[in-house]
PDB file of N, CA and C in Angstrom:
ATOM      1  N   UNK A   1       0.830  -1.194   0.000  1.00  0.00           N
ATOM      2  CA  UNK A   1       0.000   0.000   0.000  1.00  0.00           C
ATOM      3  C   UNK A   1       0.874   1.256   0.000  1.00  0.00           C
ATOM      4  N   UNK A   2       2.046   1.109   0.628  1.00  0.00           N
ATOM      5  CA  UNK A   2       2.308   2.527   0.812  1.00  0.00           C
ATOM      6  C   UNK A   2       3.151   2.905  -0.157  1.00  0.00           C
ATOM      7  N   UNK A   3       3.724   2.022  -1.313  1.00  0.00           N
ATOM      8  CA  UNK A   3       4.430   1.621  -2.605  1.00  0.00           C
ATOM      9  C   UNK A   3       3.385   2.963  -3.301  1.00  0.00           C
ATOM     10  N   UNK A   4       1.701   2.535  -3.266  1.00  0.00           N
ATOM     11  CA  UNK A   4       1.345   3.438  -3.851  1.00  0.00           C
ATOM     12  C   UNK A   4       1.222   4.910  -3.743  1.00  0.00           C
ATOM     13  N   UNK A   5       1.346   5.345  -2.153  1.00  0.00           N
ATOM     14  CA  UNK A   5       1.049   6.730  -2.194  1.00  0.00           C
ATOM     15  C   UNK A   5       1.928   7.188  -1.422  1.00  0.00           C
ATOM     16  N   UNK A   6       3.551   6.628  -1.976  1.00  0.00           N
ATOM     17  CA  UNK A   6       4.993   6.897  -1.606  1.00  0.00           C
ATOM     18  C   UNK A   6       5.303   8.414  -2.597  1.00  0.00           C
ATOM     19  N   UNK A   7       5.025   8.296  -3.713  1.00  0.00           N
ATOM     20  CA  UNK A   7       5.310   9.564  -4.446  1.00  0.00           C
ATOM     21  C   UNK A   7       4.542  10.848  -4.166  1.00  0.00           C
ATOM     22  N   UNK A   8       3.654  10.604  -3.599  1.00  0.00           N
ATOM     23  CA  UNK A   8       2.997  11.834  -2.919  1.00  0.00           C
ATOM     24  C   UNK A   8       2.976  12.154  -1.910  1.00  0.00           C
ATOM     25  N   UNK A   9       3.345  11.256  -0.869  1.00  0.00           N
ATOM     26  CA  UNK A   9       3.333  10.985   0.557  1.00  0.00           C
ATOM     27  C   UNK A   9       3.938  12.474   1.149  1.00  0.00           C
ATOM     28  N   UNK A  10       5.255  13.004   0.850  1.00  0.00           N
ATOM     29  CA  UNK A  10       6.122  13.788   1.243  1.00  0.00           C
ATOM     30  C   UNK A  10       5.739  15.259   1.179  1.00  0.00           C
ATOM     31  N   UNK A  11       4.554  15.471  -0.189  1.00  0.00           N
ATOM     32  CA  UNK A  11       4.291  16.638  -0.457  1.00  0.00           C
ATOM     33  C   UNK A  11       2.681  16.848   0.424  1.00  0.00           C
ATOM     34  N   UNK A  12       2.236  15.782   0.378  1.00  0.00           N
ATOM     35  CA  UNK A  12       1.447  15.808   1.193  1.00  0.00           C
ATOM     36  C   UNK A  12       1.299  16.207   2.783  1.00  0.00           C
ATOM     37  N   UNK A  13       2.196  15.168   3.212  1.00  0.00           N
ATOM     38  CA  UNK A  13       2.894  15.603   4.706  1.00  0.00           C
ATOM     39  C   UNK A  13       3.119  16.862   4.869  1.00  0.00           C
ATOM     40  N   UNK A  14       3.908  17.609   4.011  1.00  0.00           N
ATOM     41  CA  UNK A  14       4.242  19.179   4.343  1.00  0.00           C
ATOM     42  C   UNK A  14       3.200  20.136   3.966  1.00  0.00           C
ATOM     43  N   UNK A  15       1.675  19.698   2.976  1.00  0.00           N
ATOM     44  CA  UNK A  15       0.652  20.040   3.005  1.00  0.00           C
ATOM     45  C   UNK A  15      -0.124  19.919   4.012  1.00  0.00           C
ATOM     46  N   UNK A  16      -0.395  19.342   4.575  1.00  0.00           N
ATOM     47  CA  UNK A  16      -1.070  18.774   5.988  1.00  0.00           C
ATOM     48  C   UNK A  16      -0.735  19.059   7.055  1.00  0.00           C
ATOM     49  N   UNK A  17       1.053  19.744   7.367  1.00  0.00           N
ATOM     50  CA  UNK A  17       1.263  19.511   8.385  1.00  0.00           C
ATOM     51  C   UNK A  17       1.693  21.278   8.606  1.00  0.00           C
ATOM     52  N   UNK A  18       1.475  22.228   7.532  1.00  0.00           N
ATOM     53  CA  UNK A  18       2.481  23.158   7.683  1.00  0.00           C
ATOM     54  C   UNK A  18       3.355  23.613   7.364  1.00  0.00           C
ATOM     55  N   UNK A  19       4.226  22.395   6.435  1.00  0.00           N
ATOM     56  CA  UNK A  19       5.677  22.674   6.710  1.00  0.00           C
ATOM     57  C   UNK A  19       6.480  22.109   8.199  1.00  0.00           C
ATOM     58  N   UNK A  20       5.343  21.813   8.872  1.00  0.00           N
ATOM     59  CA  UNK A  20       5.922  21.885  10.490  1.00  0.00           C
ATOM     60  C   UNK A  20       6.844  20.325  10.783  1.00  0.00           C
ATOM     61  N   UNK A  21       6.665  19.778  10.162  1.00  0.00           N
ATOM     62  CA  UNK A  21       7.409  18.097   9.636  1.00  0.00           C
ATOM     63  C   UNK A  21       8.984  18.429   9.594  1.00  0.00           C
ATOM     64  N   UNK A  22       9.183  19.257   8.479  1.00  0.00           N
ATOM     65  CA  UNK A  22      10.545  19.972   8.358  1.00  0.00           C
ATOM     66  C   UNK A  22      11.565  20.579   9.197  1.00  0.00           C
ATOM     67  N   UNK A  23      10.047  21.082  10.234  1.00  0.00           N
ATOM     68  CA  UNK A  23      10.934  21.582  11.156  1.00  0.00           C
ATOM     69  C   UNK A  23      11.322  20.795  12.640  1.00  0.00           C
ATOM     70  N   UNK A  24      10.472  19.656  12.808  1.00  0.00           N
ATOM     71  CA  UNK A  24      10.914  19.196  13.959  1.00  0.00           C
ATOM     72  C   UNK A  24      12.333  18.129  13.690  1.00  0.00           C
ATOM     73  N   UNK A  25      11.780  17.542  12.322  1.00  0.00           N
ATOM     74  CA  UNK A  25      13.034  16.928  11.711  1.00  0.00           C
ATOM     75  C   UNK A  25      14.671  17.928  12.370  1.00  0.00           C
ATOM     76  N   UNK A  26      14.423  18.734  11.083  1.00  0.00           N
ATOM     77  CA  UNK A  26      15.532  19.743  11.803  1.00  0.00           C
ATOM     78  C   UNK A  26      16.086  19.973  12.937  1.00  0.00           C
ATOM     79  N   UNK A  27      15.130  20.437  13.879  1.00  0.00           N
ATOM     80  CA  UNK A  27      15.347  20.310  15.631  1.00  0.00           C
ATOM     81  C   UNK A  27      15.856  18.759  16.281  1.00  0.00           C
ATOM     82  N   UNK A  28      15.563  18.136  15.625  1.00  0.00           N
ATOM     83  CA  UNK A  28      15.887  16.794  16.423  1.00  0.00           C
ATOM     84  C   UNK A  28      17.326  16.779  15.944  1.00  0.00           C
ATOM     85  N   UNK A  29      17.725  16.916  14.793  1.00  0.00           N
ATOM     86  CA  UNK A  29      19.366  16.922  14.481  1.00  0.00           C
ATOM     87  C   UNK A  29      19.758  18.007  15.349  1.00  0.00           C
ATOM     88  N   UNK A  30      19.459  19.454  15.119  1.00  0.00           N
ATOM     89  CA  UNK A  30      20.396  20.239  15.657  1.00  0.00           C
ATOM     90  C   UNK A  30      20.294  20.255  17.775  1.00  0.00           C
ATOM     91  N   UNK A  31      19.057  18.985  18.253  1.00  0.00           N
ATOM     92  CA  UNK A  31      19.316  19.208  19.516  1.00  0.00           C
ATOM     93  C   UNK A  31      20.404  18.306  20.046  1.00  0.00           C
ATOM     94  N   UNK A  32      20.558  16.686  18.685  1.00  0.00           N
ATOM     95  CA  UNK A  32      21.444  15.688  18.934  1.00  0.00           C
ATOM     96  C   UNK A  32      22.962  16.802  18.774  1.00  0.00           C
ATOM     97  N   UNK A  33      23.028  17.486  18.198  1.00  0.00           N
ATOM     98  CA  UNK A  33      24.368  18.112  17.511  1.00  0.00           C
ATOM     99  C   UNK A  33      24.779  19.238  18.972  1.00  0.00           C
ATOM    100  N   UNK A  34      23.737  19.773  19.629  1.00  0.00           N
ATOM    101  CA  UNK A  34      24.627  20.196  20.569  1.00  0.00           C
ATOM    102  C   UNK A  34      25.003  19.307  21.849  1.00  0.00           C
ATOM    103  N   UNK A  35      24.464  17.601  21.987  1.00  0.00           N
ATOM    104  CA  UNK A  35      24.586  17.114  22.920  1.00  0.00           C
ATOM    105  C   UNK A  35      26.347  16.598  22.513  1.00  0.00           C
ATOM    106  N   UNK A  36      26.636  16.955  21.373  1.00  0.00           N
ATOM    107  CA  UNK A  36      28.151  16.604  21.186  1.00  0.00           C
ATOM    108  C   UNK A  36      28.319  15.171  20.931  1.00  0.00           C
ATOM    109  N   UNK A  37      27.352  14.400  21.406  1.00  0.00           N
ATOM    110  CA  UNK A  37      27.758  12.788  21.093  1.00  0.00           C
ATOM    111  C   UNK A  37      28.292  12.155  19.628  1.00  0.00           C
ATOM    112  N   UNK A  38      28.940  11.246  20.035  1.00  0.00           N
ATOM    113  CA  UNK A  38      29.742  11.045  18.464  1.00  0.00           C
ATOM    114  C   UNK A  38      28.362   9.612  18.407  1.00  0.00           C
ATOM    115  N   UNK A  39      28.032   9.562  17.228  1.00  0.00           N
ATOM    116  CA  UNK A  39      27.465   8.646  16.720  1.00  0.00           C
ATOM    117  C   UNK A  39      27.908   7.853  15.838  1.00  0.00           C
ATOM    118  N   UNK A  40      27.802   6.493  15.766  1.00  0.00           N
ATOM    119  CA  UNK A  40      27.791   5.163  15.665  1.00  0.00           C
ATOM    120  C   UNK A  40      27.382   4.554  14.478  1.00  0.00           C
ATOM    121  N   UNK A  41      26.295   4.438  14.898  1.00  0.00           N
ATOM    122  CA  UNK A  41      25.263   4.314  14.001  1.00  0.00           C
ATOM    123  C   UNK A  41      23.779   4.695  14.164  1.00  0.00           C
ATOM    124  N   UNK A  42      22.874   5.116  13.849  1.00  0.00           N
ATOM    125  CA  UNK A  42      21.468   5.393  13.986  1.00  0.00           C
ATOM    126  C   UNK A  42      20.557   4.792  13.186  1.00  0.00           C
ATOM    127  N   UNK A  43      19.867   4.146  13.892  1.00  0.00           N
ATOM    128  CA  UNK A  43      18.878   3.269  12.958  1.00  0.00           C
ATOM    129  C   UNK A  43      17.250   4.374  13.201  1.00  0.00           C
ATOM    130  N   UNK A  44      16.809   4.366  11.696  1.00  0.00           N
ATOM    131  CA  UNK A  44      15.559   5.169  11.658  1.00  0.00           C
ATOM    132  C   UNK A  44      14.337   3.753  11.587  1.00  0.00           C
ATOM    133  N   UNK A  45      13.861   3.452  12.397  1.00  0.00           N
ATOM    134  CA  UNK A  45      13.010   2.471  12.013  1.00  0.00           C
ATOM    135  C   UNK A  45      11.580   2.608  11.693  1.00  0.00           C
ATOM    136  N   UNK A  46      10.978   2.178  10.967  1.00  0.00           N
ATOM    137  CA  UNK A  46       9.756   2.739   9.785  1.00  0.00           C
ATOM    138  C   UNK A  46       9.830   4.440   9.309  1.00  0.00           C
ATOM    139  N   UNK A  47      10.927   4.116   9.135  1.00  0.00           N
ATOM    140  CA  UNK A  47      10.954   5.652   8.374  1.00  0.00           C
ATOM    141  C   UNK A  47      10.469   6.302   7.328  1.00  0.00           C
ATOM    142  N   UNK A  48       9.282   5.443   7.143  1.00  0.00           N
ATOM    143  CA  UNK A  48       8.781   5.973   5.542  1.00  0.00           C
ATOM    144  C   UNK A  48       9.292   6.383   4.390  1.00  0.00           C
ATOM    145  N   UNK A  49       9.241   7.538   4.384  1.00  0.00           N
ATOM    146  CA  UNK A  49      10.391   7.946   2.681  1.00  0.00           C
ATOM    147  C   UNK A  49      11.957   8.229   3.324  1.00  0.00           C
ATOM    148  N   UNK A  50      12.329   8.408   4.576  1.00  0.00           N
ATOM    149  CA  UNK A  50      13.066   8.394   5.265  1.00  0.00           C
ATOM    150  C   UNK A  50      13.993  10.251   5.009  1.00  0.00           C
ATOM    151  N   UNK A  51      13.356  10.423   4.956  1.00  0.00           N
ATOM    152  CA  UNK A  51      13.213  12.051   5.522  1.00  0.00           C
ATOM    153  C   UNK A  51      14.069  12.523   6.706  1.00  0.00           C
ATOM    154  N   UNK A  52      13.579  11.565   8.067  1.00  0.00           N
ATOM    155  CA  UNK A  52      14.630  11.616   8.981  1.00  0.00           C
ATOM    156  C   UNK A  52      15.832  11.332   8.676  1.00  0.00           C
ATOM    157  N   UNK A  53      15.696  10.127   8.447  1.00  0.00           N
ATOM    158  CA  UNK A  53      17.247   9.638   8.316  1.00  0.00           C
ATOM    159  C   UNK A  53      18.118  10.384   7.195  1.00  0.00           C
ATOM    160  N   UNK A  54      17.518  11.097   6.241  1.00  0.00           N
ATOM    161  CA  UNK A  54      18.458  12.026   5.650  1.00  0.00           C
ATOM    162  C   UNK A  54      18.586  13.412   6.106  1.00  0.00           C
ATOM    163  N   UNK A  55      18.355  13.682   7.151  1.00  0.00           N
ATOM    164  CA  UNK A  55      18.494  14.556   8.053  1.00  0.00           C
ATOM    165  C   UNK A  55      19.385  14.281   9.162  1.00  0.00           C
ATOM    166  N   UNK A  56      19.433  13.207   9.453  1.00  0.00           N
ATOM    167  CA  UNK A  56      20.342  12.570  10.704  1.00  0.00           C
ATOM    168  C   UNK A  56      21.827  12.071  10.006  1.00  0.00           C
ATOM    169  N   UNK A  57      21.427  12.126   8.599  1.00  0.00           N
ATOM    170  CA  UNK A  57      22.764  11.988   8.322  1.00  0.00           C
ATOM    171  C   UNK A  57      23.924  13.425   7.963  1.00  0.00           C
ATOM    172  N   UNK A  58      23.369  14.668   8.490  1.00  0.00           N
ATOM    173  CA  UNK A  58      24.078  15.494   8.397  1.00  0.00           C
ATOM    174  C   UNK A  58      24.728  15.270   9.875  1.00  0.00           C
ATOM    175  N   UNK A  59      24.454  14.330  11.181  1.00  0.00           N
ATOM    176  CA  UNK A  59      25.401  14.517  11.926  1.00  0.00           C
ATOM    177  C   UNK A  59      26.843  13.693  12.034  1.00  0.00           C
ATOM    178  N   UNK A  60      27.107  13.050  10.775  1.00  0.00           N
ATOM    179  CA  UNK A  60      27.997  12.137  10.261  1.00  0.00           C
ATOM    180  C   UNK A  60      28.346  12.317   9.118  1.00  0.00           C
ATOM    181  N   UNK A  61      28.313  13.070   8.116  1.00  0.00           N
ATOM    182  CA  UNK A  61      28.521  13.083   6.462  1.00  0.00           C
ATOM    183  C   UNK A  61      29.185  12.883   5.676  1.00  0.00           C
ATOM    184  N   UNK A  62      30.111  11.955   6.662  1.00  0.00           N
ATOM    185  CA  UNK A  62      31.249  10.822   5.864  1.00  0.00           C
ATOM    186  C   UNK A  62      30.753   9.310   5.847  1.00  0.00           C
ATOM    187  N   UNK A  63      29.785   9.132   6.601  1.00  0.00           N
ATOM    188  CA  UNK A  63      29.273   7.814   6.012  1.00  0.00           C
ATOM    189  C   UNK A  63      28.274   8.082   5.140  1.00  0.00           C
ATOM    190  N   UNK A  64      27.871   7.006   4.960  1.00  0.00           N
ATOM    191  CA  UNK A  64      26.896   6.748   3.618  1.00  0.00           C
ATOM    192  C   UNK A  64      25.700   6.197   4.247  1.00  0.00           C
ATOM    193  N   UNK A  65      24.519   6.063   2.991  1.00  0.00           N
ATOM    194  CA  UNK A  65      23.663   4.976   3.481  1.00  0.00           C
ATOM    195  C   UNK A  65      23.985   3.491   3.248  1.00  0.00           C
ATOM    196  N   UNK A  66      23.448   2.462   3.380  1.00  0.00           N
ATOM    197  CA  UNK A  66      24.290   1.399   2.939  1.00  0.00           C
ATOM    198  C   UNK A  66      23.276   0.422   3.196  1.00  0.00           C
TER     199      UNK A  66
END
């Protein structure tokens, strides 16, 4: 199901929500980024289009996805 309303899903979300999606995303990186912790690895689990997790990967941006 969600195969089907994956290509719209994202524009939708930020229709529905505000924009406000964008921004907590955001906040959650920049509150991990002042706790200084070095990270590992981070697993996003059901991440949908994974939005987070390409957000969480600005606190590492020498690894990859993989």
């Amino acid at each position: 199901m969600f195969d089907e309303i994956a290509p719209s899903y994202d524009r939708l979300n930020h229709l529905f929500t505000a924009r406000s999606d964008i921004i907590w995303r955001r906040k959650i990186v920049s509150e991990l980024q002042k706790k200084e912790i070095k990270f590992s690895n981070i697993v996003d689990l059901a991440s949908g289009t994974g939005d987070l997790t390409l957000e969480l990967l600005k606190l590492n941006p020498e690894k990859s996805l993989q």
